[in-house]
Each structure stands twice: as structure tokens, then as C-alpha cells.
PDB file of N, CA and C in Angstrom:
ATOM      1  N   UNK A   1     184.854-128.159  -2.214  1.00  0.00           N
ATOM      2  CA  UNK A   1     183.872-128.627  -3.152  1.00  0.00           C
ATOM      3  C   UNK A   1     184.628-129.172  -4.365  1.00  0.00           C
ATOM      4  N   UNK A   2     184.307-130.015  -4.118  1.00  0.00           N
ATOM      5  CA  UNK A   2     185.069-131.137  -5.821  1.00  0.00           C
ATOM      6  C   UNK A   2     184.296-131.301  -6.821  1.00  0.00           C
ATOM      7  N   UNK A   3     185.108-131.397  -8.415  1.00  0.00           N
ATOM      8  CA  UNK A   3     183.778-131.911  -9.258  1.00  0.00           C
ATOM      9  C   UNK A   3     184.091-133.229 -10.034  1.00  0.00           C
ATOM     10  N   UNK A   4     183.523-133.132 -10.497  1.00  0.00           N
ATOM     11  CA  UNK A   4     183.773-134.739 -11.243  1.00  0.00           C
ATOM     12  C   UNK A   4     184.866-135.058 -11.812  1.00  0.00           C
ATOM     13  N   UNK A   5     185.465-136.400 -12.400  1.00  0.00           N
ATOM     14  CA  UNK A   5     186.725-136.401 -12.703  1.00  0.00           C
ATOM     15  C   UNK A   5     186.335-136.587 -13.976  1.00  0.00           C
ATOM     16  N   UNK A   6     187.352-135.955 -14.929  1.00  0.00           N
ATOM     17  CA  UNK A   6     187.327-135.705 -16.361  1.00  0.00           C
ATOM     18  C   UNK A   6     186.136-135.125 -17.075  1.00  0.00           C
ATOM     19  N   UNK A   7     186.173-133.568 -15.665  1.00  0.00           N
ATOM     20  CA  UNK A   7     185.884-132.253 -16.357  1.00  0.00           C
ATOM     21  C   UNK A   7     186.632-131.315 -16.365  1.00  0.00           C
ATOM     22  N   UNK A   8     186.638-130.631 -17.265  1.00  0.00           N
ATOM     23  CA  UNK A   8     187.806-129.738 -17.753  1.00  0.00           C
ATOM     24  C   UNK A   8     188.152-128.677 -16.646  1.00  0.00           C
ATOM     25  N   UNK A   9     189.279-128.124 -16.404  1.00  0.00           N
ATOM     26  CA  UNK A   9     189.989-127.450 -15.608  1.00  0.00           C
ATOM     27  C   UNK A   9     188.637-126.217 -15.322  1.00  0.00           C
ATOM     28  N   UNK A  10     188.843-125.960 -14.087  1.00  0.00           N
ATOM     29  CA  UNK A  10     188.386-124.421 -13.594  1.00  0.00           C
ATOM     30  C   UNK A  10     189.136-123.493 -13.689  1.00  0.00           C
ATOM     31  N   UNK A  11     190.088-124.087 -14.017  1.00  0.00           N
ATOM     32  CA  UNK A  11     191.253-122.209 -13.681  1.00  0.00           C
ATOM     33  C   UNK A  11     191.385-121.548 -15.664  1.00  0.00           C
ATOM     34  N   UNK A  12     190.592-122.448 -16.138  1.00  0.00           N
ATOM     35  CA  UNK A  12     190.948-122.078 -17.425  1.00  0.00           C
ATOM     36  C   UNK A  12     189.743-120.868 -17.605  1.00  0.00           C
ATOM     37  N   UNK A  13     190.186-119.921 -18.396  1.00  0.00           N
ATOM     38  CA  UNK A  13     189.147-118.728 -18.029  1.00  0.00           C
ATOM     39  C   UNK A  13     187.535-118.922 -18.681  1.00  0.00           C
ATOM     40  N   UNK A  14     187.302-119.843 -19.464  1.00  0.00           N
ATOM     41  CA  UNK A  14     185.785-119.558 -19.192  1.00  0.00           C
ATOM     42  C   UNK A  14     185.139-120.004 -18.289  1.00  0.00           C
ATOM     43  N   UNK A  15     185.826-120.981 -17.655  1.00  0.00           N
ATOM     44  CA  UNK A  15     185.110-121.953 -16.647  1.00  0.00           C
ATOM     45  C   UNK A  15     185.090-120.887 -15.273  1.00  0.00           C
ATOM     46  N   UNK A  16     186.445-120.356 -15.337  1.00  0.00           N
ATOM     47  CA  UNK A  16     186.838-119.722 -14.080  1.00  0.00           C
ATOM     48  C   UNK A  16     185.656-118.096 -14.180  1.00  0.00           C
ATOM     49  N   UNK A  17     185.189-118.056 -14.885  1.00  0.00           N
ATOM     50  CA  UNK A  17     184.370-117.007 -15.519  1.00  0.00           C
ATOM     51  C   UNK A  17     182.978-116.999 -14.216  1.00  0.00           C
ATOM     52  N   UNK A  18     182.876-118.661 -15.360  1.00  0.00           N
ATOM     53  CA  UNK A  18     181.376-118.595 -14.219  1.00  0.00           C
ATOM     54  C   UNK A  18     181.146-119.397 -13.195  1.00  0.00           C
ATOM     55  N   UNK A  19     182.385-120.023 -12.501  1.00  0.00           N
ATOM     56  CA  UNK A  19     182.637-120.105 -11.063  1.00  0.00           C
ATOM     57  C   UNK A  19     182.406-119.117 -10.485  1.00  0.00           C
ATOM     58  N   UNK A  20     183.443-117.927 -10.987  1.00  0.00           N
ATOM     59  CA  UNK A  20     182.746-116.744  -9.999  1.00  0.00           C
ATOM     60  C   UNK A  20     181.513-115.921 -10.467  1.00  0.00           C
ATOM     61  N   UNK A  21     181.231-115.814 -11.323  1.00  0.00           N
ATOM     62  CA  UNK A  21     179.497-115.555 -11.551  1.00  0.00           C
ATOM     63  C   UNK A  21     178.799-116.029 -10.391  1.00  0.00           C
ATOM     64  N   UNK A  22     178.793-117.174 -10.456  1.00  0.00           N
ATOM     65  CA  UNK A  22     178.376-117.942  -9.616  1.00  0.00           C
ATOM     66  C   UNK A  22     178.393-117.809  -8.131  1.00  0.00           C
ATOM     67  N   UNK A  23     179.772-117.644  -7.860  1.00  0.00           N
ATOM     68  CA  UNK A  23     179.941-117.284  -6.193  1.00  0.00           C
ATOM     69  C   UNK A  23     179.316-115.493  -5.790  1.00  0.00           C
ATOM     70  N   UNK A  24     179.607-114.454  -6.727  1.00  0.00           N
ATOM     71  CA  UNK A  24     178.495-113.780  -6.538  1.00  0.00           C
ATOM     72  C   UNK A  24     177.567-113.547  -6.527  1.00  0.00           C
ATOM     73  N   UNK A  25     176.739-114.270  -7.168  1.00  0.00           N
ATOM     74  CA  UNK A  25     175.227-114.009  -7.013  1.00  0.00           C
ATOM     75  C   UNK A  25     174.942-115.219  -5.850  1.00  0.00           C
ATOM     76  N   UNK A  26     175.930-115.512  -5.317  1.00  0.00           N
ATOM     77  CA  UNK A  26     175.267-116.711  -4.157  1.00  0.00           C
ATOM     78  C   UNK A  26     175.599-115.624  -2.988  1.00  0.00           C
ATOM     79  N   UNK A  27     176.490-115.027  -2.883  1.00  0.00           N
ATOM     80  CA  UNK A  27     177.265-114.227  -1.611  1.00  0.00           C
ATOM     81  C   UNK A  27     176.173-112.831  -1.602  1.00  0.00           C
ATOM     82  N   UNK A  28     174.610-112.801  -2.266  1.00  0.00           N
ATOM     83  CA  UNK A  28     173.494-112.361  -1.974  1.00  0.00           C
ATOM     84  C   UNK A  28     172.607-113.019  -1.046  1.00  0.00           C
ATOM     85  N   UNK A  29     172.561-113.475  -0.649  1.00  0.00           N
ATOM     86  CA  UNK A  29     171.631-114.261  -0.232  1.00  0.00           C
ATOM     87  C   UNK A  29     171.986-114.029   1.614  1.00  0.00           C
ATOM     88  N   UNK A  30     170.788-113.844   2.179  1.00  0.00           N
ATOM     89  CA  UNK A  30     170.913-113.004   3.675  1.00  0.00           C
ATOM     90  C   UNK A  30     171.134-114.385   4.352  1.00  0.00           C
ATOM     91  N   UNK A  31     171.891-114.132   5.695  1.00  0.00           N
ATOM     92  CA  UNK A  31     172.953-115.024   6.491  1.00  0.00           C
ATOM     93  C   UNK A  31     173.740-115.977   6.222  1.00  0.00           C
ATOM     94  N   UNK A  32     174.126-115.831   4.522  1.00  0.00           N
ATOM     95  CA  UNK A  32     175.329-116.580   4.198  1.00  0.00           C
ATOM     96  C   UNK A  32     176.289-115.873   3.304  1.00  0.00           C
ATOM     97  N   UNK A  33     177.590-115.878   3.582  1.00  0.00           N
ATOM     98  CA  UNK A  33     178.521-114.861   2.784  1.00  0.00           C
ATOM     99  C   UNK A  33     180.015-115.528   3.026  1.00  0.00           C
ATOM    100  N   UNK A  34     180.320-115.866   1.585  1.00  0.00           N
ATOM    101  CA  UNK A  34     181.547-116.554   1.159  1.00  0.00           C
ATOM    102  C   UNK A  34     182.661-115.293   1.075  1.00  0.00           C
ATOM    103  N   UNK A  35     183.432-115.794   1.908  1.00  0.00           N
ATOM    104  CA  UNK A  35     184.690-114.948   2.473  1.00  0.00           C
ATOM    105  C   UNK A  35     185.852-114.983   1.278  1.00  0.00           C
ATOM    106  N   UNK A  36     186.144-116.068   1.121  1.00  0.00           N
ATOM    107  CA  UNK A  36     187.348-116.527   0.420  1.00  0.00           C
ATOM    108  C   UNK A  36     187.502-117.597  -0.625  1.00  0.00           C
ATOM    109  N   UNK A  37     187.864-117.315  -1.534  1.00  0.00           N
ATOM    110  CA  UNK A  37     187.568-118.688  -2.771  1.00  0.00           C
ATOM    111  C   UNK A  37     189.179-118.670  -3.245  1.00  0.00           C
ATOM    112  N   UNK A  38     189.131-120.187  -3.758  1.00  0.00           N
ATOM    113  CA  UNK A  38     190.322-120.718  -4.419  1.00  0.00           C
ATOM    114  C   UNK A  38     190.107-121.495  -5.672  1.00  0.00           C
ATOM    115  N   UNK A  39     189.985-121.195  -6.350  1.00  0.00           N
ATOM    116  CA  UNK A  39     189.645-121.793  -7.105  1.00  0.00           C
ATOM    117  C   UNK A  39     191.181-123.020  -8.095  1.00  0.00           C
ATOM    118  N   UNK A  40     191.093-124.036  -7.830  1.00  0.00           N
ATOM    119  CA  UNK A  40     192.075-124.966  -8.020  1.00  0.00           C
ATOM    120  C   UNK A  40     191.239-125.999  -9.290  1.00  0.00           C
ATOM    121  N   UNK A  41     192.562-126.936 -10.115  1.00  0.00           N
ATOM    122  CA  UNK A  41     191.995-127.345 -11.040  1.00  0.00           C
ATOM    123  C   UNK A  41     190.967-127.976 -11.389  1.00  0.00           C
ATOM    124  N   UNK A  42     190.350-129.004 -10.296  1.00  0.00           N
ATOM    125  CA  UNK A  42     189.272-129.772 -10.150  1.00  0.00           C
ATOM    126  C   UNK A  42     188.308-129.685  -8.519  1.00  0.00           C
ATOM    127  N   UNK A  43     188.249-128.586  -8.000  1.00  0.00           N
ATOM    128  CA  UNK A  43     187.792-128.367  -6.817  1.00  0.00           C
ATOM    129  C   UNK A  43     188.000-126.870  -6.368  1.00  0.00           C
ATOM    130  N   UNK A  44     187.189-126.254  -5.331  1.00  0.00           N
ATOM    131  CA  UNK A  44     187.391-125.232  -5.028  1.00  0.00           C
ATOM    132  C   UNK A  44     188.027-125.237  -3.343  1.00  0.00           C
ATOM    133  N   UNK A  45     188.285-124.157  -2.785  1.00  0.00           N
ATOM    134  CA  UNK A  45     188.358-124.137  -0.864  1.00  0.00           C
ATOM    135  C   UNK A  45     187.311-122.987  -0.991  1.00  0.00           C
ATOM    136  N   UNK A  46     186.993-123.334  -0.296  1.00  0.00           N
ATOM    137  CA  UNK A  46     185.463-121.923   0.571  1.00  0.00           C
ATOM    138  C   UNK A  46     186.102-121.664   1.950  1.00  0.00           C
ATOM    139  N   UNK A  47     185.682-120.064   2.001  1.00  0.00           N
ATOM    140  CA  UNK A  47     185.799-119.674   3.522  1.00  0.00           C
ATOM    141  C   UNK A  47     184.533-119.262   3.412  1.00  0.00           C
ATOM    142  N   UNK A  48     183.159-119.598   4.138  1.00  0.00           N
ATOM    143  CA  UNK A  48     182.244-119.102   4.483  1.00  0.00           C
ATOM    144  C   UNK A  48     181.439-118.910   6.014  1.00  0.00           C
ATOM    145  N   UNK A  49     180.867-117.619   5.988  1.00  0.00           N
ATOM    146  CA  UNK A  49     180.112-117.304   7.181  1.00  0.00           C
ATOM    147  C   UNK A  49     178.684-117.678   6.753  1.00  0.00           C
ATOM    148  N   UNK A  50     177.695-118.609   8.212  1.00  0.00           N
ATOM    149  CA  UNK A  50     176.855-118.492   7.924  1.00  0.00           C
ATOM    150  C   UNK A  50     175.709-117.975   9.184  1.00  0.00           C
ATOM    151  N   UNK A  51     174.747-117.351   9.503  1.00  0.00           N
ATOM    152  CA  UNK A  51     173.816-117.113  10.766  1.00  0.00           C
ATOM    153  C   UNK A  51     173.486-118.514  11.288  1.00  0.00           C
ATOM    154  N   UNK A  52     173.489-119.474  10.544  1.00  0.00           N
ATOM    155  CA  UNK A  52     173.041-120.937  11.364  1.00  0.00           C
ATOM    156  C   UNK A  52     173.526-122.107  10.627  1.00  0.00           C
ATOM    157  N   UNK A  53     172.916-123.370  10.869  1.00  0.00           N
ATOM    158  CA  UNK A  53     173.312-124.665  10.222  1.00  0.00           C
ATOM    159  C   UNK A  53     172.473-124.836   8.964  1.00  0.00           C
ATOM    160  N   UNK A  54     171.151-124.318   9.156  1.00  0.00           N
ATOM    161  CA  UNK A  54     170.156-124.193   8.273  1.00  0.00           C
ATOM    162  C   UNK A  54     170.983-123.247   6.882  1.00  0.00           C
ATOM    163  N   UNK A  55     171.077-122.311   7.173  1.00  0.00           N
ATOM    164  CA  UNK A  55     171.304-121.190   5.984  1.00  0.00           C
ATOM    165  C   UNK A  55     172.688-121.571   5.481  1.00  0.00           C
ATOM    166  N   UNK A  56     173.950-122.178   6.232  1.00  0.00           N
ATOM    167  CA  UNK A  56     175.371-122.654   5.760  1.00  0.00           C
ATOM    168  C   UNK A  56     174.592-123.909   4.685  1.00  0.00           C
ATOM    169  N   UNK A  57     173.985-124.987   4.895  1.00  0.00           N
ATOM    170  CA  UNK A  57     173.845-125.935   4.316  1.00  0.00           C
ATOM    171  C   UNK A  57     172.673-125.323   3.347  1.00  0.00           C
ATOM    172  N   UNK A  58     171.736-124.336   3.315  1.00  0.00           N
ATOM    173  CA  UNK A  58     170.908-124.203   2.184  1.00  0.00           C
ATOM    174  C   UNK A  58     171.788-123.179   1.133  1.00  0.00           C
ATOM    175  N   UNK A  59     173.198-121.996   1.461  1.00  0.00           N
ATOM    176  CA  UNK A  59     173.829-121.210   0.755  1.00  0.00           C
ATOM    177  C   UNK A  59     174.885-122.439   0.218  1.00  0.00           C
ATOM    178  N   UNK A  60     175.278-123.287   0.656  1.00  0.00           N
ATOM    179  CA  UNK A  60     176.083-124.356   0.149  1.00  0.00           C
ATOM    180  C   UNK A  60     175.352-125.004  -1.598  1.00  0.00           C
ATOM    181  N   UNK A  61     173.940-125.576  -0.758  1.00  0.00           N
ATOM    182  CA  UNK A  61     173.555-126.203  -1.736  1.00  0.00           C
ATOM    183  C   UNK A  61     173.209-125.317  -2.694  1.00  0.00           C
ATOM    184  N   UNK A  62     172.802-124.110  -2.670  1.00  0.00           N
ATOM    185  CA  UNK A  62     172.460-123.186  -3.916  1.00  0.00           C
ATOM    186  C   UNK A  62     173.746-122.945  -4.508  1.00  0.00           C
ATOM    187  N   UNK A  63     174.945-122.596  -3.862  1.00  0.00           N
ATOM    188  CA  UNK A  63     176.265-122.478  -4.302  1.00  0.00           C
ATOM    189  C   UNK A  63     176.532-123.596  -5.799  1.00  0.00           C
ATOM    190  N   UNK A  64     176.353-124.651  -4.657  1.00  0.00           N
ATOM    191  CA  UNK A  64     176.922-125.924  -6.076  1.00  0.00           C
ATOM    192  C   UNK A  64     175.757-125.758  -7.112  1.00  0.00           C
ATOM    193  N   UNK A  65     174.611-125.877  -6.825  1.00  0.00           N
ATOM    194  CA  UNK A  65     173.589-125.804  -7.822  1.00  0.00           C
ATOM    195  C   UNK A  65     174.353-124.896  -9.180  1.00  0.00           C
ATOM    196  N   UNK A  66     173.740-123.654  -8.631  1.00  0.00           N
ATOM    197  CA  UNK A  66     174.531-122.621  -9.593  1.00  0.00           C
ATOM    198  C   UNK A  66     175.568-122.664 -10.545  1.00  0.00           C
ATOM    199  N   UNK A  67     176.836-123.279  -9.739  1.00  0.00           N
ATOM    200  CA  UNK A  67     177.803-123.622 -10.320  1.00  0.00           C
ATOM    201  C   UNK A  67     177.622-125.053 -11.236  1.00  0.00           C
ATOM    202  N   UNK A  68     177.005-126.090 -10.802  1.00  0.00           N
ATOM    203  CA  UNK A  68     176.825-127.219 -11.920  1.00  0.00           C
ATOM    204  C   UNK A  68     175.980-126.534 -13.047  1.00  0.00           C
ATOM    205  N   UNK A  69     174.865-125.859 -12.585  1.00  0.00           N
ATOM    206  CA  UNK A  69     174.003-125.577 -14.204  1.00  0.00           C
ATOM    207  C   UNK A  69     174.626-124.356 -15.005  1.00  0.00           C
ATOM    208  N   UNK A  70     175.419-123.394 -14.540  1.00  0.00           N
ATOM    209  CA  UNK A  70     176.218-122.909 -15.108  1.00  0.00           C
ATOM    210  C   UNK A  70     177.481-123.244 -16.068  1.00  0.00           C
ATOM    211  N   UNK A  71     177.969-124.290 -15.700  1.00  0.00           N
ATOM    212  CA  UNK A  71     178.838-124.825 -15.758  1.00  0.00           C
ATOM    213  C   UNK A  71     178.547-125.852 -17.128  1.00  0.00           C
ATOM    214  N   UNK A  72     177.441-126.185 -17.052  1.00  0.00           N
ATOM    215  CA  UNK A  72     176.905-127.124 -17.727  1.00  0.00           C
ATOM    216  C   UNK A  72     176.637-126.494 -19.012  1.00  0.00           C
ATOM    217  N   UNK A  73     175.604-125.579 -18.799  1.00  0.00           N
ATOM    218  CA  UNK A  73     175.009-124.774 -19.677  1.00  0.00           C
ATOM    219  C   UNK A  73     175.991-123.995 -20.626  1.00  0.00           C
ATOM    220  N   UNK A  74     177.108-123.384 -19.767  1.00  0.00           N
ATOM    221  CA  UNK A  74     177.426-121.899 -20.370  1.00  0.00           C
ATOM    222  C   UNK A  74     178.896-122.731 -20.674  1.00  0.00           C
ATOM    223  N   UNK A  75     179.275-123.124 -19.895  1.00  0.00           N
ATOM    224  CA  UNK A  75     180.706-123.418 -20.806  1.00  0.00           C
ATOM    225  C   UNK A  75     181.126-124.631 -21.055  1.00  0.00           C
ATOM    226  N   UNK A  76     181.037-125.560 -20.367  1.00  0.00           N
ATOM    227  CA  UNK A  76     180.849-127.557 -20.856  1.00  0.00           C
ATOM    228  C   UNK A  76     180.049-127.672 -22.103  1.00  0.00           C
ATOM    229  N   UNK A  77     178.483-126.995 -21.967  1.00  0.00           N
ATOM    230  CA  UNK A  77     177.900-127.777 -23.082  1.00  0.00           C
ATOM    231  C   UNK A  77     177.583-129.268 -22.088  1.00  0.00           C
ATOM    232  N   UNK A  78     177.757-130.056 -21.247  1.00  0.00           N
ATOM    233  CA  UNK A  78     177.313-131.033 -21.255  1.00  0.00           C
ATOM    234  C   UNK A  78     175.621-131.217 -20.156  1.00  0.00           C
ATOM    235  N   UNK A  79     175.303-132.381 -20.384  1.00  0.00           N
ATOM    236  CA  UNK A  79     174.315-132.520 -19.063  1.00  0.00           C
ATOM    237  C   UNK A  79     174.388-133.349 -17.903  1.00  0.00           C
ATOM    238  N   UNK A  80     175.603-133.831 -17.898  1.00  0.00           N
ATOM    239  CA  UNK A  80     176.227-135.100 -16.983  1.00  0.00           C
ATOM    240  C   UNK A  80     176.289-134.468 -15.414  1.00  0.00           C
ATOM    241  N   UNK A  81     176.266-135.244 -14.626  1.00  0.00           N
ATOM    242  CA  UNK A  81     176.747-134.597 -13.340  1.00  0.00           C
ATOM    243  C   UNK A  81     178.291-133.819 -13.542  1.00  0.00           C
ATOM    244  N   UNK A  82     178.084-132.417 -12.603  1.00  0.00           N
ATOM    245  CA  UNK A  82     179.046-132.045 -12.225  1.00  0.00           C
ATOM    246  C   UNK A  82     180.357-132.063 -10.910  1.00  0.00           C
ATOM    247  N   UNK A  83     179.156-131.996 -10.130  1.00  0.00           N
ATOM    248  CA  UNK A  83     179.954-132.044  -8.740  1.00  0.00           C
ATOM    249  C   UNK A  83     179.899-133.656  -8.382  1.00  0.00           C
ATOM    250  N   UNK A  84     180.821-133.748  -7.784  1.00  0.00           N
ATOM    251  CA  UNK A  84     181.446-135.455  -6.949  1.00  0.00           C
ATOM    252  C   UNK A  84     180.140-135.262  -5.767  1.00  0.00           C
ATOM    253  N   UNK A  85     180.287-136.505  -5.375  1.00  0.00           N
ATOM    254  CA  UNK A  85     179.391-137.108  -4.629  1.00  0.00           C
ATOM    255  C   UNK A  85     180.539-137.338  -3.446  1.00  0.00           C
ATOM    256  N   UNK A  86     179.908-136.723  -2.181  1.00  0.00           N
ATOM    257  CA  UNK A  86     180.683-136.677  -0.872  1.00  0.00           C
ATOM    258  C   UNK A  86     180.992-137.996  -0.490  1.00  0.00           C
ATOM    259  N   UNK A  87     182.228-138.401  -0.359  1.00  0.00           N
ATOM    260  CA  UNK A  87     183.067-139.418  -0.169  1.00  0.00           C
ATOM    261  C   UNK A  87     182.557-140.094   1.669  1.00  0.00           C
ATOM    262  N   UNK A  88     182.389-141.373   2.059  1.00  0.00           N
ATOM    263  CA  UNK A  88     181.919-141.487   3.101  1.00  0.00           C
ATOM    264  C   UNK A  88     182.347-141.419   3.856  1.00  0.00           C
ATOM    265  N   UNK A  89     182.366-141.480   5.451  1.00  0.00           N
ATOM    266  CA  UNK A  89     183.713-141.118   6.067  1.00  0.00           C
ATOM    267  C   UNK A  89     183.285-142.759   7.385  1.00  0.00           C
ATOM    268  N   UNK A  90     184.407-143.746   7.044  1.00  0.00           N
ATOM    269  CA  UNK A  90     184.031-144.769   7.783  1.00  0.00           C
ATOM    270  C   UNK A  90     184.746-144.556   9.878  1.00  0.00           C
TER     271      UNK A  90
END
């Protein structure tokens, strides 16, 4: 998961704060549970389990949610997009 370019680092600790805020209260949510996080300067790696295609892609999208309005709110201050827009694959 990537975020936009020329937003401030994740590994810096407030950001990195509520990244993982974030990844815990998502790793609630029944048949989806994030194994492993990395959190790197402008993107994360996920290891996640999910019960189906349905619940991987609806714990995904609540994942980023979380993390952009968090992100936004609590330590940016801004209202701009956060996360990148999935690159196409020709």
C-alpha cells in the first residue's frame, strides 16, 4: 500500500503512531487478520489472511480508509488525498 508523493515519512513517530492505531483496530474485524506490517517511508508491505475475496478486499479497503482519515486528521492536518491510486498494469 503506497501513499502519495510528498507526504511526510511514516516511520517518523507520529505518523508511525497511527498507522498502527490503525492496523489494530482493522485486525478486529471477523475473517480478516493482518499478519505482518512494515512499515517503510512512503508505503507499507501487508501479510494478510482473509476467509474469502469478499472480506480480503472489504478489510483492505477499511484498512486504507482508516489510515488516510487518520492520517489526515490526527497528524498531517491536511484534506488532500492520501493513498496513490493503483498503477495500471498494461
Amino acid at each position: 500500500m503506497r501513499v502519495c508523493a510528498g507526504l511526510a515519512n511514516l516511520r517518523r513517530p507520529a505518523e508511525f503512531r497511527v498507522v498502527r492505531k490503525a492496523i489494530e483496530r482493522g485486525n478486529r474485524k471477523p475473517g480478516f487478520r493482518l499478519n505482518q506490517f512494515s512499515v517503510q517511508t512512503n508505503h507499507l508491505h501487508l501479510i494478510v489472511e482473509a476467509s474469502d475475496r469478499i472480506a480480503l478486499a472489504r478489510g483492505m479497503q477499511g484498512l486504507a480508509t482508516r489510515m488516510a482519515k487518520a492520517l489526515n486528521v490526527k497528524a498531517l492536518i491536511r484534506r488532500a488525498r492520501v493513498r496513490s491510486l493503483p498503477v495500471p498494469v498494461a
